[in-house]
C-alpha atoms as a PDB file:
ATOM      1  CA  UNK A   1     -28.771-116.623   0.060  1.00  0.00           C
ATOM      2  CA  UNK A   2     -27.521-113.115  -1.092  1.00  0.00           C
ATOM      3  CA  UNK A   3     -26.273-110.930   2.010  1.00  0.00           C
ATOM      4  CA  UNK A   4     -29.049-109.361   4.526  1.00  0.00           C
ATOM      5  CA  UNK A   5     -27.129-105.678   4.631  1.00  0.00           C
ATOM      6  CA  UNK A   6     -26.677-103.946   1.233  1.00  0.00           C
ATOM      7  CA  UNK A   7     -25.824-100.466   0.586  1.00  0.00           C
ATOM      8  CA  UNK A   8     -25.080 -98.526  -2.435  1.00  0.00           C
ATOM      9  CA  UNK A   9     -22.258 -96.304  -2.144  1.00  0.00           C
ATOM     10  CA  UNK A  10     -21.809 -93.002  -4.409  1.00  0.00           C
ATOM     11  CA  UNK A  11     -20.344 -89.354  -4.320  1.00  0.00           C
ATOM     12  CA  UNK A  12     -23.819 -88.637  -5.126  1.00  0.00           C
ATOM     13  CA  UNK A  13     -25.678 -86.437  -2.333  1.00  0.00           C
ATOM     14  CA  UNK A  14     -29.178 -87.836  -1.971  1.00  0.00           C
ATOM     15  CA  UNK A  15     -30.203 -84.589  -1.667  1.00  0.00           C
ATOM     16  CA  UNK A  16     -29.612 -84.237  -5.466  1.00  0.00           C
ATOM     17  CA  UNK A  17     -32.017 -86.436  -6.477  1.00  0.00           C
ATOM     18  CA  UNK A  18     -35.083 -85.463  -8.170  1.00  0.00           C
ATOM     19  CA  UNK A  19     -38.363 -87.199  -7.574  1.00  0.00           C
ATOM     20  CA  UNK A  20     -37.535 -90.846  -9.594  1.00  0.00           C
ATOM     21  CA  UNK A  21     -34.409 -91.177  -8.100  1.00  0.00           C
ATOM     22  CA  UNK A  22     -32.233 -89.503 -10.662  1.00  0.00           C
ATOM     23  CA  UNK A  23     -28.817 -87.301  -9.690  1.00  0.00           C
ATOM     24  CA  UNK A  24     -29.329 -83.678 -10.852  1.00  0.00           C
ATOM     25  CA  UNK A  25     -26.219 -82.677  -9.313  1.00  0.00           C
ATOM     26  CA  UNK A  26     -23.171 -81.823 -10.549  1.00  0.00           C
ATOM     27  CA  UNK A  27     -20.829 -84.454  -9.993  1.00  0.00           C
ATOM     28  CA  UNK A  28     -19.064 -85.950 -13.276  1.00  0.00           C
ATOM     29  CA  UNK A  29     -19.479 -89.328 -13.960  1.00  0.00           C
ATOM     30  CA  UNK A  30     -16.344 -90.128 -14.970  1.00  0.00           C
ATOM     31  CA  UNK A  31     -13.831 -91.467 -12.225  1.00  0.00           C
ATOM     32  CA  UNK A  32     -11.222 -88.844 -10.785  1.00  0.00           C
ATOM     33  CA  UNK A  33      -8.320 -91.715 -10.772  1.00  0.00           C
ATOM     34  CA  UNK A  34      -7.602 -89.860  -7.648  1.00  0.00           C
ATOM     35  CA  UNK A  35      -9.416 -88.878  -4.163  1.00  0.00           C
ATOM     36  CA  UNK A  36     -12.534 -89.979  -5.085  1.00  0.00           C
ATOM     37  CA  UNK A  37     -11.740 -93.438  -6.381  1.00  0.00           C
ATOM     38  CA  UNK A  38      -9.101 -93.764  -3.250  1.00  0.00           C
ATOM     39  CA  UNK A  39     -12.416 -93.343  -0.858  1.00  0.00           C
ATOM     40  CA  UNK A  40     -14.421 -95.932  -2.778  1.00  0.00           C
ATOM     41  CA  UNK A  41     -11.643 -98.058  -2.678  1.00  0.00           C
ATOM     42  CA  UNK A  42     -11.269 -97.421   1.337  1.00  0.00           C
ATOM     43  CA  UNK A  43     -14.923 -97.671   2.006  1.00  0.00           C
ATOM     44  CA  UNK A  44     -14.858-101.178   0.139  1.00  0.00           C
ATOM     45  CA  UNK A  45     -12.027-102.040   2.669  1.00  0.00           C
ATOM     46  CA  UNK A  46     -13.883-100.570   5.775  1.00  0.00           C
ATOM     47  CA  UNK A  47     -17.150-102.782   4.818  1.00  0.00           C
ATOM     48  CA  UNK A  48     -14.678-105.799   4.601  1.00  0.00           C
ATOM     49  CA  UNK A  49     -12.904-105.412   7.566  1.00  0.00           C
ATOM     50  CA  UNK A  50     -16.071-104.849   9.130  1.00  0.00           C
ATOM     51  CA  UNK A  51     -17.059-108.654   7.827  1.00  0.00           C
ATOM     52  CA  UNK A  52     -13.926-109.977   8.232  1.00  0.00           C
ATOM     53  CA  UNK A  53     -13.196-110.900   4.973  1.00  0.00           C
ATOM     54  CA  UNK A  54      -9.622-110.338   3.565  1.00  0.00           C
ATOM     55  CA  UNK A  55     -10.075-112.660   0.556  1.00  0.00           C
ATOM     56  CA  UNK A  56     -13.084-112.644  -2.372  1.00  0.00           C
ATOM     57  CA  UNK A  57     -14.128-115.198  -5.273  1.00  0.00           C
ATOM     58  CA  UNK A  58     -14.411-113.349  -8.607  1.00  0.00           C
ATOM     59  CA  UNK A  59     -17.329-114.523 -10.521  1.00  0.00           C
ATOM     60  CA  UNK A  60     -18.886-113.984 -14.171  1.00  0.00           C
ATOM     61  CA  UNK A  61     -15.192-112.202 -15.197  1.00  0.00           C
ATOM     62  CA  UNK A  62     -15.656-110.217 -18.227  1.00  0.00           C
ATOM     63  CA  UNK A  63     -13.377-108.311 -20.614  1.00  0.00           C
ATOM     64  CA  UNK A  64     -13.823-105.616 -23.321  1.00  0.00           C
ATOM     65  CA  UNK A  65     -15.787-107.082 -26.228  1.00  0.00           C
ATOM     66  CA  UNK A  66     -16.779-106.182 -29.704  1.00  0.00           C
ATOM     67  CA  UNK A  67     -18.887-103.370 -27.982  1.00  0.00           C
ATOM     68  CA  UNK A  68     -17.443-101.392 -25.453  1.00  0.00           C
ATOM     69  CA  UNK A  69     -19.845 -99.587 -22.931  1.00  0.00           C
ATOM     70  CA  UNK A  70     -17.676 -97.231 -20.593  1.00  0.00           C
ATOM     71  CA  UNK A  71     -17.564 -93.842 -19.946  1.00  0.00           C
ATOM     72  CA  UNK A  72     -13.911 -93.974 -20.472  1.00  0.00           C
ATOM     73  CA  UNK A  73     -11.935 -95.413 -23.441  1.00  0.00           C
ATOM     74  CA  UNK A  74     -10.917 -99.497 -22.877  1.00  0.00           C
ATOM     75  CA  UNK A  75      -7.050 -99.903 -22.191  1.00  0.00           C
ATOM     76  CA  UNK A  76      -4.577-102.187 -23.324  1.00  0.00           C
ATOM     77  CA  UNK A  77      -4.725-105.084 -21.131  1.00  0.00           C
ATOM     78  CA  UNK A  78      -8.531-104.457 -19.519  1.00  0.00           C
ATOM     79  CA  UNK A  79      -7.176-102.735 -16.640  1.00  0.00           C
ATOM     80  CA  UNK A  80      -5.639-106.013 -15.764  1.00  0.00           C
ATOM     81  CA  UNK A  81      -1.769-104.958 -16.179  1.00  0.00           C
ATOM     82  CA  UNK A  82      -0.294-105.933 -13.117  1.00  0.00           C
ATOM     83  CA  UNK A  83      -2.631-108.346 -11.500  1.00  0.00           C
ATOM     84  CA  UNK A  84      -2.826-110.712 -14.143  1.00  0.00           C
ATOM     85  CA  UNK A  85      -0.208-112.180 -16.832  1.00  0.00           C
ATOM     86  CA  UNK A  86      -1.558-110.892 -20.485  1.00  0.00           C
ATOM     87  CA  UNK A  87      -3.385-114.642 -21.186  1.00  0.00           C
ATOM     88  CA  UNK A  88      -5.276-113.568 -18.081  1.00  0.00           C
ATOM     89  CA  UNK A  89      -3.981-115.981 -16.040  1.00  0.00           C
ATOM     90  CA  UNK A  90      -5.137-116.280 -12.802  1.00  0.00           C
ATOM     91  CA  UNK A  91      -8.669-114.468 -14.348  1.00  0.00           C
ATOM     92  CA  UNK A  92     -11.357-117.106 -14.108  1.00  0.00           C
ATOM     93  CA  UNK A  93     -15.050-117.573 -12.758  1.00  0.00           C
ATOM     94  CA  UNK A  94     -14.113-119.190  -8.879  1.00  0.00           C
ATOM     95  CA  UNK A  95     -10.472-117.846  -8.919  1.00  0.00           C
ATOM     96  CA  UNK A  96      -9.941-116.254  -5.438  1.00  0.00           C
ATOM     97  CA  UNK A  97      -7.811-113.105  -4.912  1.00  0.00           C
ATOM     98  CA  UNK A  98      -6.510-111.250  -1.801  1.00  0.00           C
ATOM     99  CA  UNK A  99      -8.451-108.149  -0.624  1.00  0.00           C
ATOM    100  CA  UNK A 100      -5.765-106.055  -2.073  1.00  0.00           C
ATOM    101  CA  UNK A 101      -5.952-107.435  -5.629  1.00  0.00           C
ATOM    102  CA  UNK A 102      -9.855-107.266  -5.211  1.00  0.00           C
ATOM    103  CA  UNK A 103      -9.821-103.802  -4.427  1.00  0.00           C
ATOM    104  CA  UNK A 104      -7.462-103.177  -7.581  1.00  0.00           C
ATOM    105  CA  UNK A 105     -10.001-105.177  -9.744  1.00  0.00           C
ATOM    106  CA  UNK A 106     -12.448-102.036  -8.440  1.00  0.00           C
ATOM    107  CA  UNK A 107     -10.419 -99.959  -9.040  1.00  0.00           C
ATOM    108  CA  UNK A 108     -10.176-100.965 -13.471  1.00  0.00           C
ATOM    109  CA  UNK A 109     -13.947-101.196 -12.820  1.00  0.00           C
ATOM    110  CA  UNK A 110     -14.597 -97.793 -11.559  1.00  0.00           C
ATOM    111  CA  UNK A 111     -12.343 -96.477 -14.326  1.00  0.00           C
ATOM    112  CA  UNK A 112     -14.214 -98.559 -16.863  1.00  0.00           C
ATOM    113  CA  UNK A 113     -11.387 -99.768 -18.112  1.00  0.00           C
ATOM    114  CA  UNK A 114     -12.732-103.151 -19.438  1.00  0.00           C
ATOM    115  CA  UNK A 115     -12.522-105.761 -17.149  1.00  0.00           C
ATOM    116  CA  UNK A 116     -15.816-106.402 -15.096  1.00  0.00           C
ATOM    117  CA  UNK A 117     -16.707-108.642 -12.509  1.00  0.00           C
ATOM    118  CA  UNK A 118     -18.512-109.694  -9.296  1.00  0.00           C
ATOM    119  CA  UNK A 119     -16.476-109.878  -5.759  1.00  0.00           C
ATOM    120  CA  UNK A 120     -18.079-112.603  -3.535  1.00  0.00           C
ATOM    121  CA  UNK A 121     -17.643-114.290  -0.082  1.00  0.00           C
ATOM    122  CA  UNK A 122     -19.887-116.977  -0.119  1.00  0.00           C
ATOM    123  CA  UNK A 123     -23.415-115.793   0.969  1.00  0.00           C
ATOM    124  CA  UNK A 124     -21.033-113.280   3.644  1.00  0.00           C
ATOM    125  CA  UNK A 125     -20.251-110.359   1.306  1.00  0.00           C
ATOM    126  CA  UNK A 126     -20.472-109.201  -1.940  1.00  0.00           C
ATOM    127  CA  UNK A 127     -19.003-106.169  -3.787  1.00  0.00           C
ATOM    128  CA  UNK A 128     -19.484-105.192  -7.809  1.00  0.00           C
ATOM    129  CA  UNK A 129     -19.424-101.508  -9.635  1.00  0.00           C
ATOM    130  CA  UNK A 130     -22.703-100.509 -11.604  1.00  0.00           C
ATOM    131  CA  UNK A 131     -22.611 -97.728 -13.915  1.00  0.00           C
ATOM    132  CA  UNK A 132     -21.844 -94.019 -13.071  1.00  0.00           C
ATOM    133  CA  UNK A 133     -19.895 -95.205 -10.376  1.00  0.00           C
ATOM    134  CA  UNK A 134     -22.518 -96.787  -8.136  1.00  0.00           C
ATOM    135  CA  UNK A 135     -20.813 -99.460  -5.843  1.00  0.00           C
ATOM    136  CA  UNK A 136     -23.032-101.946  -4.195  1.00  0.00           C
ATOM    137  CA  UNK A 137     -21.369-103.878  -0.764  1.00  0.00           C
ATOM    138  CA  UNK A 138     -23.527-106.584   0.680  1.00  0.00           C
ATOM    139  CA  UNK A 139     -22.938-107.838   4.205  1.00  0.00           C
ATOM    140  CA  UNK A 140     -24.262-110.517   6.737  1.00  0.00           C
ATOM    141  CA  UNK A 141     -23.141-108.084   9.175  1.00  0.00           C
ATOM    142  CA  UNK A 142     -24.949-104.223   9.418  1.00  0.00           C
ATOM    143  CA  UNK A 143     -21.434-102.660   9.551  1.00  0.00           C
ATOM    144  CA  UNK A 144     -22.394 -99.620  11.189  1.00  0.00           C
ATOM    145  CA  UNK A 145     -18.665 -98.862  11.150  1.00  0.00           C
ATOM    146  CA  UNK A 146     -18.499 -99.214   8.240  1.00  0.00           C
ATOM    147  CA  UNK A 147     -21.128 -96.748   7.065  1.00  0.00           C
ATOM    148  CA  UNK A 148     -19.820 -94.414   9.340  1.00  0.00           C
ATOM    149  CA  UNK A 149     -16.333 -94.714   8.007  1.00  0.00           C
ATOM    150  CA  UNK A 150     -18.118 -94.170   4.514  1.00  0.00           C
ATOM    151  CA  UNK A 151     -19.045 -91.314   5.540  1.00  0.00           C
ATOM    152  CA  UNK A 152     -16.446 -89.135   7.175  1.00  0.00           C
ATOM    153  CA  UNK A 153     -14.701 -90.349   3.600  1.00  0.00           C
ATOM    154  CA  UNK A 154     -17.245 -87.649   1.782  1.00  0.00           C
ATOM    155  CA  UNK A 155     -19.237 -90.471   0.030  1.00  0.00           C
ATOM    156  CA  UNK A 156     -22.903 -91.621   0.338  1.00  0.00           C
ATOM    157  CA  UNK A 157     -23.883 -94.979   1.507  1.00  0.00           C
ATOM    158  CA  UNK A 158     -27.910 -95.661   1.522  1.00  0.00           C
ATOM    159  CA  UNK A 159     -29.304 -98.870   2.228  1.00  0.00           C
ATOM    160  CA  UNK A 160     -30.772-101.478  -0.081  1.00  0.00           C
ATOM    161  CA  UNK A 161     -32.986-104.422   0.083  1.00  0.00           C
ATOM    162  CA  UNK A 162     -30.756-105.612  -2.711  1.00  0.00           C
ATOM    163  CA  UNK A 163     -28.265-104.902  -5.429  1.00  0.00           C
ATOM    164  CA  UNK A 164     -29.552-104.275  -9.025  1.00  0.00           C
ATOM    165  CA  UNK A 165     -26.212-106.382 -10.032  1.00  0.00           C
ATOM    166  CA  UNK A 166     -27.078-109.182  -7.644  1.00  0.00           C
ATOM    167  CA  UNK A 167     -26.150-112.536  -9.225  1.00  0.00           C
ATOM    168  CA  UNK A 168     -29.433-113.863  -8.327  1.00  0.00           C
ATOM    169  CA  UNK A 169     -31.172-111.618 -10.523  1.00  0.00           C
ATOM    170  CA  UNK A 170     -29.409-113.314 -13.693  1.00  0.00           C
ATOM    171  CA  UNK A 171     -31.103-116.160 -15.224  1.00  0.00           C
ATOM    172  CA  UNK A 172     -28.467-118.578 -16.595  1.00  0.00           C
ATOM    173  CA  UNK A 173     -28.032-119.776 -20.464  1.00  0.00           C
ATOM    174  CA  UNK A 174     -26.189-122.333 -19.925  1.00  0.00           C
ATOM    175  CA  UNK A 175     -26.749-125.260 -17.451  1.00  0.00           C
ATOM    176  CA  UNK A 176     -25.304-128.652 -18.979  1.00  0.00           C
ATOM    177  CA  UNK A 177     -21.955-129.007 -18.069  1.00  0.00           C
ATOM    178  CA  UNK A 178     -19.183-130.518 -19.655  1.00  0.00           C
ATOM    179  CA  UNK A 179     -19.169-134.067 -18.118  1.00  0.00           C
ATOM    180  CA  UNK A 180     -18.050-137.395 -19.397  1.00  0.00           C
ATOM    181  CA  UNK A 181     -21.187-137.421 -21.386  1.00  0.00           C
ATOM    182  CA  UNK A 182     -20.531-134.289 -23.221  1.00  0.00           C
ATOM    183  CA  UNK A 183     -17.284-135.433 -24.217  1.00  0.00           C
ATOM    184  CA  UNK A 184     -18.740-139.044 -25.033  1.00  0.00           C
ATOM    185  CA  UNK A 185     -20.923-136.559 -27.423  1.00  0.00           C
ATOM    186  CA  UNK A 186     -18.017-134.756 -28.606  1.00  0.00           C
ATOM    187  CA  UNK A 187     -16.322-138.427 -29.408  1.00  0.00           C
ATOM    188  CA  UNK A 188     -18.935-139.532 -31.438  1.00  0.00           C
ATOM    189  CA  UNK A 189     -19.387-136.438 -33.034  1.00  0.00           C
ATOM    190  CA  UNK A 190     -15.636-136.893 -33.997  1.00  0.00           C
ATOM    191  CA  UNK A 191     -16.271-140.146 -35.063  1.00  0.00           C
ATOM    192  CA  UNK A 192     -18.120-139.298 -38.044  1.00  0.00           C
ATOM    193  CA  UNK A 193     -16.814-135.618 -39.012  1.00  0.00           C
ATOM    194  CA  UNK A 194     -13.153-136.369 -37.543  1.00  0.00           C
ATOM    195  CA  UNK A 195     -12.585-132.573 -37.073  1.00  0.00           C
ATOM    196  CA  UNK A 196     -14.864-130.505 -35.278  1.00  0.00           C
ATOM    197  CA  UNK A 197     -14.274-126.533 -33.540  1.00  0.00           C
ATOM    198  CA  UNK A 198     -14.102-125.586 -30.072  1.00  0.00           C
ATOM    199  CA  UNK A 199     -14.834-122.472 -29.295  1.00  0.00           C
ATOM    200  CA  UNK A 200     -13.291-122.090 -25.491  1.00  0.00           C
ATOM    201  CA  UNK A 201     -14.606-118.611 -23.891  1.00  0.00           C
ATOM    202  CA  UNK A 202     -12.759-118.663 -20.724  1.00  0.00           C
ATOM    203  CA  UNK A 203     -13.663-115.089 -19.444  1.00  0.00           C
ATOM    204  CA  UNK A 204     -16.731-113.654 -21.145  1.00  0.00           C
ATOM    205  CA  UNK A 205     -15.729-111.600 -24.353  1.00  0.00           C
ATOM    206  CA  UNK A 206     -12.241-113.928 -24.299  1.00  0.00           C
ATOM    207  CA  UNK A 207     -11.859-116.880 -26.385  1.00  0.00           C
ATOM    208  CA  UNK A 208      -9.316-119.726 -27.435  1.00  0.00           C
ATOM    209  CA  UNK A 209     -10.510-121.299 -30.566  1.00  0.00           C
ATOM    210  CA  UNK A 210      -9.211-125.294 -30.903  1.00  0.00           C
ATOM    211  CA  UNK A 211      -9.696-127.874 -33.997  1.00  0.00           C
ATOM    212  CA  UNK A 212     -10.933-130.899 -31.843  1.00  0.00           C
ATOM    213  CA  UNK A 213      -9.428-134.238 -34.027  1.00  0.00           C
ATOM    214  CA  UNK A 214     -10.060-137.780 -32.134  1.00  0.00           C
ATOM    215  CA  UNK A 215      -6.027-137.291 -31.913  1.00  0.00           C
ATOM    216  CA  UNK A 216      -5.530-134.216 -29.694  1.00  0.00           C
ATOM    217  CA  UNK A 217      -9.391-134.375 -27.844  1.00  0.00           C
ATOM    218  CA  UNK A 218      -7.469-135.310 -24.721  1.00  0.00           C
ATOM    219  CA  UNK A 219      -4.408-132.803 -24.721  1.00  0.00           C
ATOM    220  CA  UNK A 220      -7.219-129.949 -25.744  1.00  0.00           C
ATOM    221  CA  UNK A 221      -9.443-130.887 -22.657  1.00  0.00           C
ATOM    222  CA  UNK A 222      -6.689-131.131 -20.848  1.00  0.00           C
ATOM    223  CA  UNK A 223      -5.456-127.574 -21.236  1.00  0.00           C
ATOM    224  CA  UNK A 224      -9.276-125.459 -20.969  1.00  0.00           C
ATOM    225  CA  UNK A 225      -9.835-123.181 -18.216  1.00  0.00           C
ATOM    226  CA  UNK A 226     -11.574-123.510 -15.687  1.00  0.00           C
ATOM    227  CA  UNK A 227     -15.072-123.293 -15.779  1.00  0.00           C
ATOM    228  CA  UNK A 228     -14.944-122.436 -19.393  1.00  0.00           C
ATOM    229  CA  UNK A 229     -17.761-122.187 -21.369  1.00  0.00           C
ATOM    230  CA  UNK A 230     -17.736-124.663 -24.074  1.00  0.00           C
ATOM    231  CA  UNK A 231     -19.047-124.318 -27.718  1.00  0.00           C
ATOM    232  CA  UNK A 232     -18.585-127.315 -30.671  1.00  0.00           C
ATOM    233  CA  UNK A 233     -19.129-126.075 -33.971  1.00  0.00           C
ATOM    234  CA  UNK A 234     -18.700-128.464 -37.446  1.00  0.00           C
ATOM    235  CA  UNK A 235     -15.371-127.601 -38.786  1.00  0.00           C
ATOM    236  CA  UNK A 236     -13.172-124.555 -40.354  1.00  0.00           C
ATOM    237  CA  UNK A 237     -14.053-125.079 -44.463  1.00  0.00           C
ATOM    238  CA  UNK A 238     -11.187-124.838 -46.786  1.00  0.00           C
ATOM    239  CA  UNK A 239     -12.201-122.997 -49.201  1.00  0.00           C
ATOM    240  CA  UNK A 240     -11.678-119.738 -47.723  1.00  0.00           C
ATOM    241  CA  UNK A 241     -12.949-117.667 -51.011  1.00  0.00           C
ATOM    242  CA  UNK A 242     -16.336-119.218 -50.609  1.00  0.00           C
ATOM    243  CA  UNK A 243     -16.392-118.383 -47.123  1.00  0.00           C
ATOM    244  CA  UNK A 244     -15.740-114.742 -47.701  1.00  0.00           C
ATOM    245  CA  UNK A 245     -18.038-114.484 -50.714  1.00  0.00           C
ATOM    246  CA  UNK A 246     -21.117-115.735 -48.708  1.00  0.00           C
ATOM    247  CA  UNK A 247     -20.466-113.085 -46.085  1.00  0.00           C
ATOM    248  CA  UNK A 248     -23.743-111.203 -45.324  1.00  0.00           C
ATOM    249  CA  UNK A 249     -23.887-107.636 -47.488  1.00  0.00           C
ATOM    250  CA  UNK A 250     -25.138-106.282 -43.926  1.00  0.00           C
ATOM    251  CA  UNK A 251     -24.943-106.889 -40.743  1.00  0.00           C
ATOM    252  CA  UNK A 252     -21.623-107.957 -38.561  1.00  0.00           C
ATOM    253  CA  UNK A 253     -20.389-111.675 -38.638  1.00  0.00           C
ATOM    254  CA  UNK A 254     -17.808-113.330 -36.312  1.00  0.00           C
ATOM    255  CA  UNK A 255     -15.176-114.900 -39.269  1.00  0.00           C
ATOM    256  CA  UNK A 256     -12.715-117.805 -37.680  1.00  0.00           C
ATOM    257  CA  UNK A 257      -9.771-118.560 -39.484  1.00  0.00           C
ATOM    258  CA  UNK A 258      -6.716-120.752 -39.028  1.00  0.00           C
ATOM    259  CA  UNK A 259      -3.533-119.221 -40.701  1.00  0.00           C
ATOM    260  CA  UNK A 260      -0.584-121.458 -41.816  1.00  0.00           C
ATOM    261  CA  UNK A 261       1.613-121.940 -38.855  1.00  0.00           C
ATOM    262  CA  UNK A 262      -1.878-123.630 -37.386  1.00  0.00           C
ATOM    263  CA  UNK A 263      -2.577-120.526 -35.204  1.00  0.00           C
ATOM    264  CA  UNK A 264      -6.569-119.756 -35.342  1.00  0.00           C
ATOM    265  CA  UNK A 265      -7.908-116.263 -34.731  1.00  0.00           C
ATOM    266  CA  UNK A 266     -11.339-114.624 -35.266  1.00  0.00           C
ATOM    267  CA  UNK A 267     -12.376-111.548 -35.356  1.00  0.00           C
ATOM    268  CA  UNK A 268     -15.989-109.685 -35.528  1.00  0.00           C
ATOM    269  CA  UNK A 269     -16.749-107.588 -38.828  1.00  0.00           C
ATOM    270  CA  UNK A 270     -18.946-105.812 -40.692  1.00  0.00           C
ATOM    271  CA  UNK A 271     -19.750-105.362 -44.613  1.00  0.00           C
ATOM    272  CA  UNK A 272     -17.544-102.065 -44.730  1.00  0.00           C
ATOM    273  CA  UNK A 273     -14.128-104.308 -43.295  1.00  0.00           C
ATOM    274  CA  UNK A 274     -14.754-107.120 -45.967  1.00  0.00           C
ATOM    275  CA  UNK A 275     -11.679-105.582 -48.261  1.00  0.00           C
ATOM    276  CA  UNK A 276      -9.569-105.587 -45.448  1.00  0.00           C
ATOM    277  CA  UNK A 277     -10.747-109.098 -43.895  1.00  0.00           C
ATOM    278  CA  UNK A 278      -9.795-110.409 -47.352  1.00  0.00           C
ATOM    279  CA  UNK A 279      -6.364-109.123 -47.399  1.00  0.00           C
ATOM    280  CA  UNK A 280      -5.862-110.498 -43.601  1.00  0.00           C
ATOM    281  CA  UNK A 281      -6.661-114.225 -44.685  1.00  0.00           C
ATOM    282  CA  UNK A 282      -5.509-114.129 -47.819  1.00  0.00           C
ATOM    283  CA  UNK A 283      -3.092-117.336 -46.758  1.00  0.00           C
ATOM    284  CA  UNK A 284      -5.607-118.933 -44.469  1.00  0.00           C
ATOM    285  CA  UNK A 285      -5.661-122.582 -44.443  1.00  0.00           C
ATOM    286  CA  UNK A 286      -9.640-122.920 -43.624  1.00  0.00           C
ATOM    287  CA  UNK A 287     -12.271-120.212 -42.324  1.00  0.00           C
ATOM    288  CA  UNK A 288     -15.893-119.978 -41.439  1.00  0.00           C
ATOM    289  CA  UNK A 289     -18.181-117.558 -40.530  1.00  0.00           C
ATOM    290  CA  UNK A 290     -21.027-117.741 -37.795  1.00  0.00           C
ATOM    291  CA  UNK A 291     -23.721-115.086 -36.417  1.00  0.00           C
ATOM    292  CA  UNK A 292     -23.550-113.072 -33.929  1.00  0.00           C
ATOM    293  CA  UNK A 293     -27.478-113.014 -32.960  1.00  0.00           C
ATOM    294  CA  UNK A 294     -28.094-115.441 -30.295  1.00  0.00           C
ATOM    295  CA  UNK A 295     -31.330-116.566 -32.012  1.00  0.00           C
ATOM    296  CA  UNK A 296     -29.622-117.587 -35.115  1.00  0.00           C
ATOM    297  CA  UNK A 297     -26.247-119.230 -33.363  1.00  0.00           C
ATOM    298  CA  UNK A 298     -27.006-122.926 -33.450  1.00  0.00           C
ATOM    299  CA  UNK A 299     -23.817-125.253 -32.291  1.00  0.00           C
ATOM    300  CA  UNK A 300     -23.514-128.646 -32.388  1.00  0.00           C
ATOM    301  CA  UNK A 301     -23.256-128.793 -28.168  1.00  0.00           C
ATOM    302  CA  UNK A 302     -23.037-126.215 -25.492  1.00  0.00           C
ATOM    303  CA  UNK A 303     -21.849-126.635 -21.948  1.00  0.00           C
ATOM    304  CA  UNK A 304     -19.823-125.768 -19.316  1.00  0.00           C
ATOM    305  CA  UNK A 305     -16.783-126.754 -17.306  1.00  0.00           C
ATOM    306  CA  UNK A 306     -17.488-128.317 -13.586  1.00  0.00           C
ATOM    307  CA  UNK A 307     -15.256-127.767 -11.011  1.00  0.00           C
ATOM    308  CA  UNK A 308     -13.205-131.107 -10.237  1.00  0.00           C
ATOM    309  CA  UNK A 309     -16.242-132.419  -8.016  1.00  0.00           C
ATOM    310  CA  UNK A 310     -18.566-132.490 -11.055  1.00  0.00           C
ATOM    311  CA  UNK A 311     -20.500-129.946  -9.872  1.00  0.00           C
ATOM    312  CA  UNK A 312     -21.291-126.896 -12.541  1.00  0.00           C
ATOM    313  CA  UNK A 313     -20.758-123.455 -10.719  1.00  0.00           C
ATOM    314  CA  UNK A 314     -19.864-121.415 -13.083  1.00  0.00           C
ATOM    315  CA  UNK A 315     -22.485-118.612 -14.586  1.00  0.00           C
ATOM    316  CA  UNK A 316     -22.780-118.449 -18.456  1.00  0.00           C
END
């Protein structure tokens, strides 16, 4: 169950809202990176203390991707620099961070710097950043402290019946997970095409590509992330010319590739980067080239990691 108390908290006067609901003022909506951010950050801290919580659960962790949405231009490192090594260790669905990291996390989120996530308790609390800077804190407590605190800090905290960005709201894609009958799939799979890709997306928009052989299946599964999000796919081709000259004359393409020293990369592009894309894999050992569209994306298995009970919480 989601939190009974929710409020949204903006620098956006109520007052200044026009008969739908929508701001007319004339407050940017770009973060300050100074005051302003500094009393969302305090009133996230005031709601906390308020519940007691001094640690949260990040869930559905998200990077920049091939389209970037914010206000602001995506940084080097997601906003991440500091918190988390560049492989974005530490960064996973379940991974639980001090309330001082968490409020950091806000913090790249109200910037829009690229990383995204939710900031749970359990059913206690709940924190995430919408757009324009809306902030949504869910409590099992009212907090009136809390509000009050939010307050004297100059922003604007109106209750909700429930967060927009509430986890409940999202219907997930993928519910197998990746249990010993997956991999007995994977195995037999292997058995008859003896190389096989694995796409590993271990924070949405982030993604470790592996050729599965019946050789290294173990040492692979060994290393994923948790809760990763597992795609199989039939196998890089090696003739990397025909690859490229099937490529779509429109529309963009996501084109995998594993260069000589075995490393494998991939990279989304369109008709007007072919030239380039060419030039990049001109040494390639193998390549292929899959859809972006959802609808036209058809793997051999989906699924995601469990946690070490066997039981599938993560949200894909």
């Amino acid at each position: 169950m989601p939190p009974s108390y929710v409020h949204r908290i903006t620098k956006y006067d109520p007052a200044d809202r026009d008969e739908r609901g929508y701001y007319t003022g004339a407050e940017d909506t770009v973060s300050d990176h100074g005051p302003v951010e500094t009393a969302y950050l305090a009133a996230i801290a005031a709601f906390a203390e308020a519940s007691d919580i001094d640690r949260l659960e990040i869930r559905e962790p998200a990077v920049t991707g091939f389209v970037h949405f914010g206000r602001e231009p995506a940084v080097e490192g997601h906003g991440l620099g500091g918190l988390f090594p560049p492989d974005l260790t530490g960064y996973h669905d379940g991974a639980e961070v001090s309330l001082p990291v968490a409020l950091e996390l806000v913090r790249a989120m109200l910037r829009d710097q690229g990383a995204w996530c939710r900031l749970e308790a359990g059913d206690e609390f709940t924190a995430h950043v919408g757009w324009d800077q809306y902030v949504y804190v869910g409590s099992n407590r009212p907090c009136e402290q809390a509000v009050a605190r939010t307050r004297e800090l100059g922003l604007f905290p109106e209750p909700l019946t429930a967060s927009p960005y509430a986890a409940e709201f999202d219907e997930a894609e993928v519910t197998e997970p990746a249990d010993e009958d997956f991999w007995a799939r994977v195995r037999t799979a292997l058995a008859s095409r003896q190389t096989l890709l694995l796409d590993e997306t271990y924070v949405a928009n982030a993604a470790r590509w592996h050729r599965l052989t019946p050789e290294n299946l173990d040492t692979v599964r060994a290393g994923l992330g948790p809760r990763a999000l597992l795609t199989v796919w039939p196998d890089l081709t090696p003739d990397v010319d025909a690859v490229l000259a099937a490529l779509p004359e429109e529309d963009s393409v996501e084109f995998v590739w594993e260069a000589q020293d075995g490393t494998i990369s991939h990279a989304i592009v369109d008709d007007t980067e072919y030239e380039e894309l060419a030039a990049l894999v001109a040494d390639a050992r193998a390549a292929c080239a899959l859809p972006l569209y959802l609808d036209e994306r058809h793997p051999l298995l989906r699924a995601a990691l469990p946690d070490s009970d066997g039981v599938l919480r993560a949200r894909w």
